[in-house]
N, C-alpha and C. Protein backbone atom coordinates (compact mmCIF):
# COMPACT_ATOMS: atom_id res chain seq x y z
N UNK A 1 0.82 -1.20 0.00
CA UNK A 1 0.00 0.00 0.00
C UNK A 1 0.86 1.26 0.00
N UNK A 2 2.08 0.93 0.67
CA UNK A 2 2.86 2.35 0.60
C UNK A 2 3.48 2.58 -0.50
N UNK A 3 3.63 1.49 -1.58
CA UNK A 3 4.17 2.54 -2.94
C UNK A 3 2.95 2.76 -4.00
N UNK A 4 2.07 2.43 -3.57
CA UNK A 4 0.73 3.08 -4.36
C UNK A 4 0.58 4.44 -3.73
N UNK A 5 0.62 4.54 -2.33
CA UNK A 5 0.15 5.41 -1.83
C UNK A 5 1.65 6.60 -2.45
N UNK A 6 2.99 6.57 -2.59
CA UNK A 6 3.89 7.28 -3.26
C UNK A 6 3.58 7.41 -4.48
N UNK A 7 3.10 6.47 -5.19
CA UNK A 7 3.20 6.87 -6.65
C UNK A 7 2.31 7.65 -7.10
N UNK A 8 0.83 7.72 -6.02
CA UNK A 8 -0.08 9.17 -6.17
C UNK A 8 0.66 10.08 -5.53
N UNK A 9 1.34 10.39 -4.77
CA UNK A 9 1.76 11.26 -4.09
C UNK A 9 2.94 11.87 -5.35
N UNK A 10 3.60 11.36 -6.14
CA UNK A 10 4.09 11.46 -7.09
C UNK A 10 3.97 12.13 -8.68
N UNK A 11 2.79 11.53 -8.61
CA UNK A 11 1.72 11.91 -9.77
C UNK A 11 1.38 13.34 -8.72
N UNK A 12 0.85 13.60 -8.18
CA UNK A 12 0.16 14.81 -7.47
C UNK A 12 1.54 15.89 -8.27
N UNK A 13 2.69 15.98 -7.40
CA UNK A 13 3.51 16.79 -7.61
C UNK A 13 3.43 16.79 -8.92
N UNK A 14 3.78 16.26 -10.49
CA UNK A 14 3.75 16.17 -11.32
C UNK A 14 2.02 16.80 -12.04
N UNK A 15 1.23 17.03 -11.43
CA UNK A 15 0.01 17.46 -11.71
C UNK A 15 0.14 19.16 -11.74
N UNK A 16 0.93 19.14 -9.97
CA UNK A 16 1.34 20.80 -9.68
C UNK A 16 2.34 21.41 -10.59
N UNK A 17 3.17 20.31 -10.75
CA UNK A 17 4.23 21.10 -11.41
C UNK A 17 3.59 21.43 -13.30
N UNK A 18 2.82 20.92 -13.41
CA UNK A 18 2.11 21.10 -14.98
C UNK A 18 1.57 22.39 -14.76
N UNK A 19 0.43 22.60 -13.84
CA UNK A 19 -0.71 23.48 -13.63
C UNK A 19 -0.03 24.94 -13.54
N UNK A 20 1.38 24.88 -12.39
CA UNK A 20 2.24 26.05 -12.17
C UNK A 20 3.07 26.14 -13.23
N UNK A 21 3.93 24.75 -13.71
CA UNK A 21 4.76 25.21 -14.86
C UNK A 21 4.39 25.87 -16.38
N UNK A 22 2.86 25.56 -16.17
CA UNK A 22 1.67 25.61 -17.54
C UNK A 22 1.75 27.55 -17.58
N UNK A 23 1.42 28.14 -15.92
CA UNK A 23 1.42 29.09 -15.65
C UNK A 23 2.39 30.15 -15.93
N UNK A 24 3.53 29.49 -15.47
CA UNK A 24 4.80 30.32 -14.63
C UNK A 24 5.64 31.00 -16.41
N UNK A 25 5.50 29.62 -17.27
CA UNK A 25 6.21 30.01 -18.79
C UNK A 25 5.62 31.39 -19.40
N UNK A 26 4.34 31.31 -18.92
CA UNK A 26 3.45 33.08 -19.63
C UNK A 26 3.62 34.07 -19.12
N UNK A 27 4.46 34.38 -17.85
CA UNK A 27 4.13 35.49 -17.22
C UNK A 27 5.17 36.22 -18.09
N UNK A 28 5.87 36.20 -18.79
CA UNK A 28 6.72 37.68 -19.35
C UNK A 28 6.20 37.54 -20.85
N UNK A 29 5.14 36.68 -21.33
CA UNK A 29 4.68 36.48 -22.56
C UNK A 29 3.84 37.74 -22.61
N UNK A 30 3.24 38.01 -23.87
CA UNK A 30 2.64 39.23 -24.12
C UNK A 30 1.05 38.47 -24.58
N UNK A 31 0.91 37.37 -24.33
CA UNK A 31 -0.56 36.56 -24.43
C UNK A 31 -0.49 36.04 -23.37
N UNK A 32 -1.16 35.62 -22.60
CA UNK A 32 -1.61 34.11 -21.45
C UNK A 32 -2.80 33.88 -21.77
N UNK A 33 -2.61 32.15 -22.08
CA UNK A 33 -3.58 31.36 -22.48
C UNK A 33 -4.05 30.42 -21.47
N UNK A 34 -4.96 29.83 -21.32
CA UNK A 34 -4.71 28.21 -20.75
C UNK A 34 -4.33 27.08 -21.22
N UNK A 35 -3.34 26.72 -21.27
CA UNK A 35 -2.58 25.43 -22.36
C UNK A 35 -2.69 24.09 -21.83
N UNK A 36 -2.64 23.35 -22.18
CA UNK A 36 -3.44 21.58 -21.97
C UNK A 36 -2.23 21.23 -20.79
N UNK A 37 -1.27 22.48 -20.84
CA UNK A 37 -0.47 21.42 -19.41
C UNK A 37 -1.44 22.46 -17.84
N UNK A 38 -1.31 23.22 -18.02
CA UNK A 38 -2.54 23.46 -16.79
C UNK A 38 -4.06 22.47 -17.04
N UNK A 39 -4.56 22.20 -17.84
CA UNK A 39 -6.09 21.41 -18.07
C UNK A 39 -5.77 20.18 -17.19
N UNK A 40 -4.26 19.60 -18.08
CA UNK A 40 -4.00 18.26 -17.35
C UNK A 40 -3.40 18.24 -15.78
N UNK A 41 -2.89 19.43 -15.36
CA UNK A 41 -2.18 19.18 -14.48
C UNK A 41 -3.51 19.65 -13.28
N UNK A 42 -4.21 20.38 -13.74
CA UNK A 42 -5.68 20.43 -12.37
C UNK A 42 -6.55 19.31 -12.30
N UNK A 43 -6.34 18.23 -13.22
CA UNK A 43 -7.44 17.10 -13.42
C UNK A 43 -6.42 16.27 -12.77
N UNK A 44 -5.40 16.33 -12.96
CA UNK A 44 -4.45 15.05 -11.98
C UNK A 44 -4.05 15.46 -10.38
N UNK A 45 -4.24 17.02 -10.08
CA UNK A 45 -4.26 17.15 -9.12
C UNK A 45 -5.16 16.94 -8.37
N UNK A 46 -6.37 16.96 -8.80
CA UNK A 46 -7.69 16.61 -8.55
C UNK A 46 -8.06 15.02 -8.54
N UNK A 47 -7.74 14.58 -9.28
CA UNK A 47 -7.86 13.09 -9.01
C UNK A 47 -6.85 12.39 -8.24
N UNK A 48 -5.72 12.59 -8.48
CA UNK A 48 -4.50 11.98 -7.23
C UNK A 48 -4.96 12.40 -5.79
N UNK A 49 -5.14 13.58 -5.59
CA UNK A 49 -5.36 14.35 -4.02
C UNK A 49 -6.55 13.60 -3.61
N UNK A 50 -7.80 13.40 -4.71
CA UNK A 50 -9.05 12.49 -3.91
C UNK A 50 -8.45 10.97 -3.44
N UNK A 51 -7.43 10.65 -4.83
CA UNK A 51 -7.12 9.03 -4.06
C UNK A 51 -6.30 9.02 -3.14
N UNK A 52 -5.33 9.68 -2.43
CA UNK A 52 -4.19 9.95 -1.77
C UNK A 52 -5.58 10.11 -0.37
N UNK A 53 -6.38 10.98 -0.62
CA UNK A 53 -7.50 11.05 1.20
C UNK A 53 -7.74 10.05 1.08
N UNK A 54 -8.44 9.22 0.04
CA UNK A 54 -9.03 7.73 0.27
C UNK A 54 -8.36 7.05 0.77
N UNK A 55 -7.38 6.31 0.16
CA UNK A 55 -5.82 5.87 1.02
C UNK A 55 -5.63 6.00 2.31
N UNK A 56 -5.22 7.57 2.93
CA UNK A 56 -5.28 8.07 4.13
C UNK A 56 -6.79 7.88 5.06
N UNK A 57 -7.26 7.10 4.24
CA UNK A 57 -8.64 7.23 4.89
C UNK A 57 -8.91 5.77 5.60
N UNK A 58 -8.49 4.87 4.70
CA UNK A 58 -8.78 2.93 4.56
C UNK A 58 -6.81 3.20 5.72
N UNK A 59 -6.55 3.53 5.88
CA UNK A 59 -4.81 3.49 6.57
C UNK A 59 -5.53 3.67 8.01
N UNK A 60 -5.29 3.18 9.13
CA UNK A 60 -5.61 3.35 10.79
C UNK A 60 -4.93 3.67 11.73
N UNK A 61 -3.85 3.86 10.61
CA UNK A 61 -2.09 4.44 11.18
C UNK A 61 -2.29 5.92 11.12
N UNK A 62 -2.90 6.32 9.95
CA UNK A 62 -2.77 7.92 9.28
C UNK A 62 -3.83 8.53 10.15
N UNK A 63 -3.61 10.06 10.08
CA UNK A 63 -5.03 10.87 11.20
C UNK A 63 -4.95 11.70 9.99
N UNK A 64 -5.77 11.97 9.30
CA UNK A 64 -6.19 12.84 8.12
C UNK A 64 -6.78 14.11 8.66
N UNK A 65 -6.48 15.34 8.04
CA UNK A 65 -6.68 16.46 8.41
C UNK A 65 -7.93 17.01 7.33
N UNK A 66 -8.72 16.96 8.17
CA UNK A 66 -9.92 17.10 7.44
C UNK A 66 -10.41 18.77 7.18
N UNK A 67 -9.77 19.36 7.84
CA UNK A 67 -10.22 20.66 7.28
C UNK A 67 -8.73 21.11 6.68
N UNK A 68 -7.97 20.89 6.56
CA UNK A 68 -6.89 21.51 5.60
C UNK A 68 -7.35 20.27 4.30
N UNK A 69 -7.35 19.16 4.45
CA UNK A 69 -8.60 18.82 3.07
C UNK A 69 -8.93 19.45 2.29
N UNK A 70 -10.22 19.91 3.33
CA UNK A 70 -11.23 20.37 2.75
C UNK A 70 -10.98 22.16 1.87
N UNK A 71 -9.91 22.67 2.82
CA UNK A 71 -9.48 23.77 2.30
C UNK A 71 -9.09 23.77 1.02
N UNK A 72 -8.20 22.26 0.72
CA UNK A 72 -7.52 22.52 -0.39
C UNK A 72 -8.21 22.09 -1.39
N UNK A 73 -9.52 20.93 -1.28
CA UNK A 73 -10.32 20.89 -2.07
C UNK A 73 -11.20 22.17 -2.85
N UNK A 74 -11.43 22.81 -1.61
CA UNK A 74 -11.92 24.12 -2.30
C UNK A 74 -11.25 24.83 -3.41
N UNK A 75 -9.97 25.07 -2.97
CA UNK A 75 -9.32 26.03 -3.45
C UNK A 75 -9.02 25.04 -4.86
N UNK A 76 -8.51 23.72 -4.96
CA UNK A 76 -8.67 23.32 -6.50
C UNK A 76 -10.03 23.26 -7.60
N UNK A 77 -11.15 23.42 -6.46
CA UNK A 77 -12.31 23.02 -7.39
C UNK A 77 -12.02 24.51 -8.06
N UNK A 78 -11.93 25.58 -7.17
CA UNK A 78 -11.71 27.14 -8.13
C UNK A 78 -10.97 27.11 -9.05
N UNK A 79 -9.79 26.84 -8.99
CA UNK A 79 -8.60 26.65 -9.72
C UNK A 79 -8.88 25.53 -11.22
N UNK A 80 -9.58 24.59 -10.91
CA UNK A 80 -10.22 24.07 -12.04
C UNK A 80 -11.50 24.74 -12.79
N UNK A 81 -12.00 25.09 -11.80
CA UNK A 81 -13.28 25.55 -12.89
C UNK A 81 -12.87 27.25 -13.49
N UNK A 82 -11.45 27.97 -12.94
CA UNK A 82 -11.69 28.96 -13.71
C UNK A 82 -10.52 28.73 -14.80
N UNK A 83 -9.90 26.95 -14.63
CA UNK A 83 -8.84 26.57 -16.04
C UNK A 83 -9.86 26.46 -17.14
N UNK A 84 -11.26 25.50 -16.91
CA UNK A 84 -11.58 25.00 -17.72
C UNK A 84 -12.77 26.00 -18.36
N UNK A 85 -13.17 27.30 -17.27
CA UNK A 85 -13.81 28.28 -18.15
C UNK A 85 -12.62 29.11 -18.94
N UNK A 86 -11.66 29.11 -18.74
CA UNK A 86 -10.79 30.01 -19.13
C UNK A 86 -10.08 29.41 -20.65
N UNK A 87 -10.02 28.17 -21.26
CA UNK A 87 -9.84 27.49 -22.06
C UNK A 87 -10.20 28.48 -23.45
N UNK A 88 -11.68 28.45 -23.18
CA UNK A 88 -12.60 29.36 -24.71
C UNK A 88 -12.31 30.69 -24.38
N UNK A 89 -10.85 31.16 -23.38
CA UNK A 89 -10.73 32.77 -23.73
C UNK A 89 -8.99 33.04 -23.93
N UNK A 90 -9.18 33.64 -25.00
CA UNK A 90 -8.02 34.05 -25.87
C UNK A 90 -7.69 35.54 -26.06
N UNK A 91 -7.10 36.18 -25.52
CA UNK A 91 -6.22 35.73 -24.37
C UNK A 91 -7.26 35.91 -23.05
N UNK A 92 -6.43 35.46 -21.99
CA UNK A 92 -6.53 35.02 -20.63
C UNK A 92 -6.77 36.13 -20.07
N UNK A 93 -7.66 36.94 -19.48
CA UNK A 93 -7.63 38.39 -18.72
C UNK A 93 -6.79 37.96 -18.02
N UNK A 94 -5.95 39.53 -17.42
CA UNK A 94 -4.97 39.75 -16.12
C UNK A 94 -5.60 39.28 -14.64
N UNK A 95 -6.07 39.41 -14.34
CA UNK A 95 -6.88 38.70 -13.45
C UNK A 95 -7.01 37.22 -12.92
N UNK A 96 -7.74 36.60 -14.06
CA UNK A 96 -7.82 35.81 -14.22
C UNK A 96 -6.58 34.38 -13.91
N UNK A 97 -5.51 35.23 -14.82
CA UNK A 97 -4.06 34.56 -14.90
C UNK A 97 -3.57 34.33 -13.24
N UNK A 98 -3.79 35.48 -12.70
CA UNK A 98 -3.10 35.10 -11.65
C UNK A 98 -4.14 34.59 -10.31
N UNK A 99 -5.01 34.75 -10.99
CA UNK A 99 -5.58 34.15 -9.81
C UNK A 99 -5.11 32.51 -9.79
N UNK A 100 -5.26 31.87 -10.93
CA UNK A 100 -5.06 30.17 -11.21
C UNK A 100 -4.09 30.24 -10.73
N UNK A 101 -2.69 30.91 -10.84
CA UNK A 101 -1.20 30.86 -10.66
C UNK A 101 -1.24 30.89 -9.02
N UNK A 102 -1.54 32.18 -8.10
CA UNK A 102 -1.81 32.59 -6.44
C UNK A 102 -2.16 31.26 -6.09
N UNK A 103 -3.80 30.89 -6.97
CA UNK A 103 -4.32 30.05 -5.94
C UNK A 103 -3.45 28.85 -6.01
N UNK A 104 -3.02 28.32 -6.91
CA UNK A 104 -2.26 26.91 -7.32
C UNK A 104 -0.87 27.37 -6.39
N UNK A 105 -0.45 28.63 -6.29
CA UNK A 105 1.20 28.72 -5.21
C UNK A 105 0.07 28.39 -3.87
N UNK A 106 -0.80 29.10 -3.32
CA UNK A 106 -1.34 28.72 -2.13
C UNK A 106 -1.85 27.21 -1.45
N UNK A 107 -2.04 26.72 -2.79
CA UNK A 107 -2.49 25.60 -1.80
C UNK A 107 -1.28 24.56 -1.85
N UNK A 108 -0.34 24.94 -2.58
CA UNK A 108 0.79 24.19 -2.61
C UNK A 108 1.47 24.36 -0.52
N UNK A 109 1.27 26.02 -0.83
CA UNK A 109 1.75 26.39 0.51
C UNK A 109 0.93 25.60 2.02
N UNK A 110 -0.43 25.81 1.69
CA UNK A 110 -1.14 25.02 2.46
C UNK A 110 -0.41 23.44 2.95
N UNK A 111 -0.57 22.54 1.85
CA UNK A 111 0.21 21.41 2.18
C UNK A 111 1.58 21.58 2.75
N UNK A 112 2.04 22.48 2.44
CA UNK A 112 3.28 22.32 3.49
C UNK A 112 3.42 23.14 4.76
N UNK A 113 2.73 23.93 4.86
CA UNK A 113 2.92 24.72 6.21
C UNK A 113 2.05 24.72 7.16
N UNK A 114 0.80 24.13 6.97
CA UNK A 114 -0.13 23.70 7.75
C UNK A 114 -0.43 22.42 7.82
């Protein structure tokens, strides 16, 4: 169970690093788009992070933190739904851009400092 439970934990980082690296390449660009490595990297963060609680959940060893969870669930469901409204807009309002970018550095921060 513990290298399933790494290899989502694995995939997760690799989800973040898409969603932020998808991000981080546009900021001195003179367009920002949403490009299929943010699409993919909020759908794998989103699906690894649900199986990684499940895991932590069926484990009797682990004490799962249910409201930093739940925090960070929030903050990806935003982060996805304004990738996947943001897809059909060309270019990306200022706004917009950084909000996906903030919120995706924040909840990164979340997991590690809380």
């Amino acid at each position: 169970m513990e290298i399933v439970h790494d290899l989502l934990l694995l995939l997760h980082f690799v989800g973040f690093a898409a969603l932020f690296g998808g991000a981080f390449v546009q900021i001195k660009g003179p367009v920002r788009v949403v490009n299929s490595a943010m699409v993919h990297g909020a759908l794998t963060q989103l699906v690894t992070g649900l199986l990684l609680v499940g895991l932590g959940e069926m484990n009797p060893d682990v004490d799962v933190n249910h409201v930093k969870i739940g925090i960070k669930l929030a903050v990806l469901i935003v982060v996805t739904v304004l990738v996947f409204m943001g897809r059909k807009r060309d270019p990306l309002p200022g706004g917009w851009f950084w909000a996906i970018g903030g919120l995706t550095l924040a909840n990164a921060a979340i997991a590690v400092f809380v």
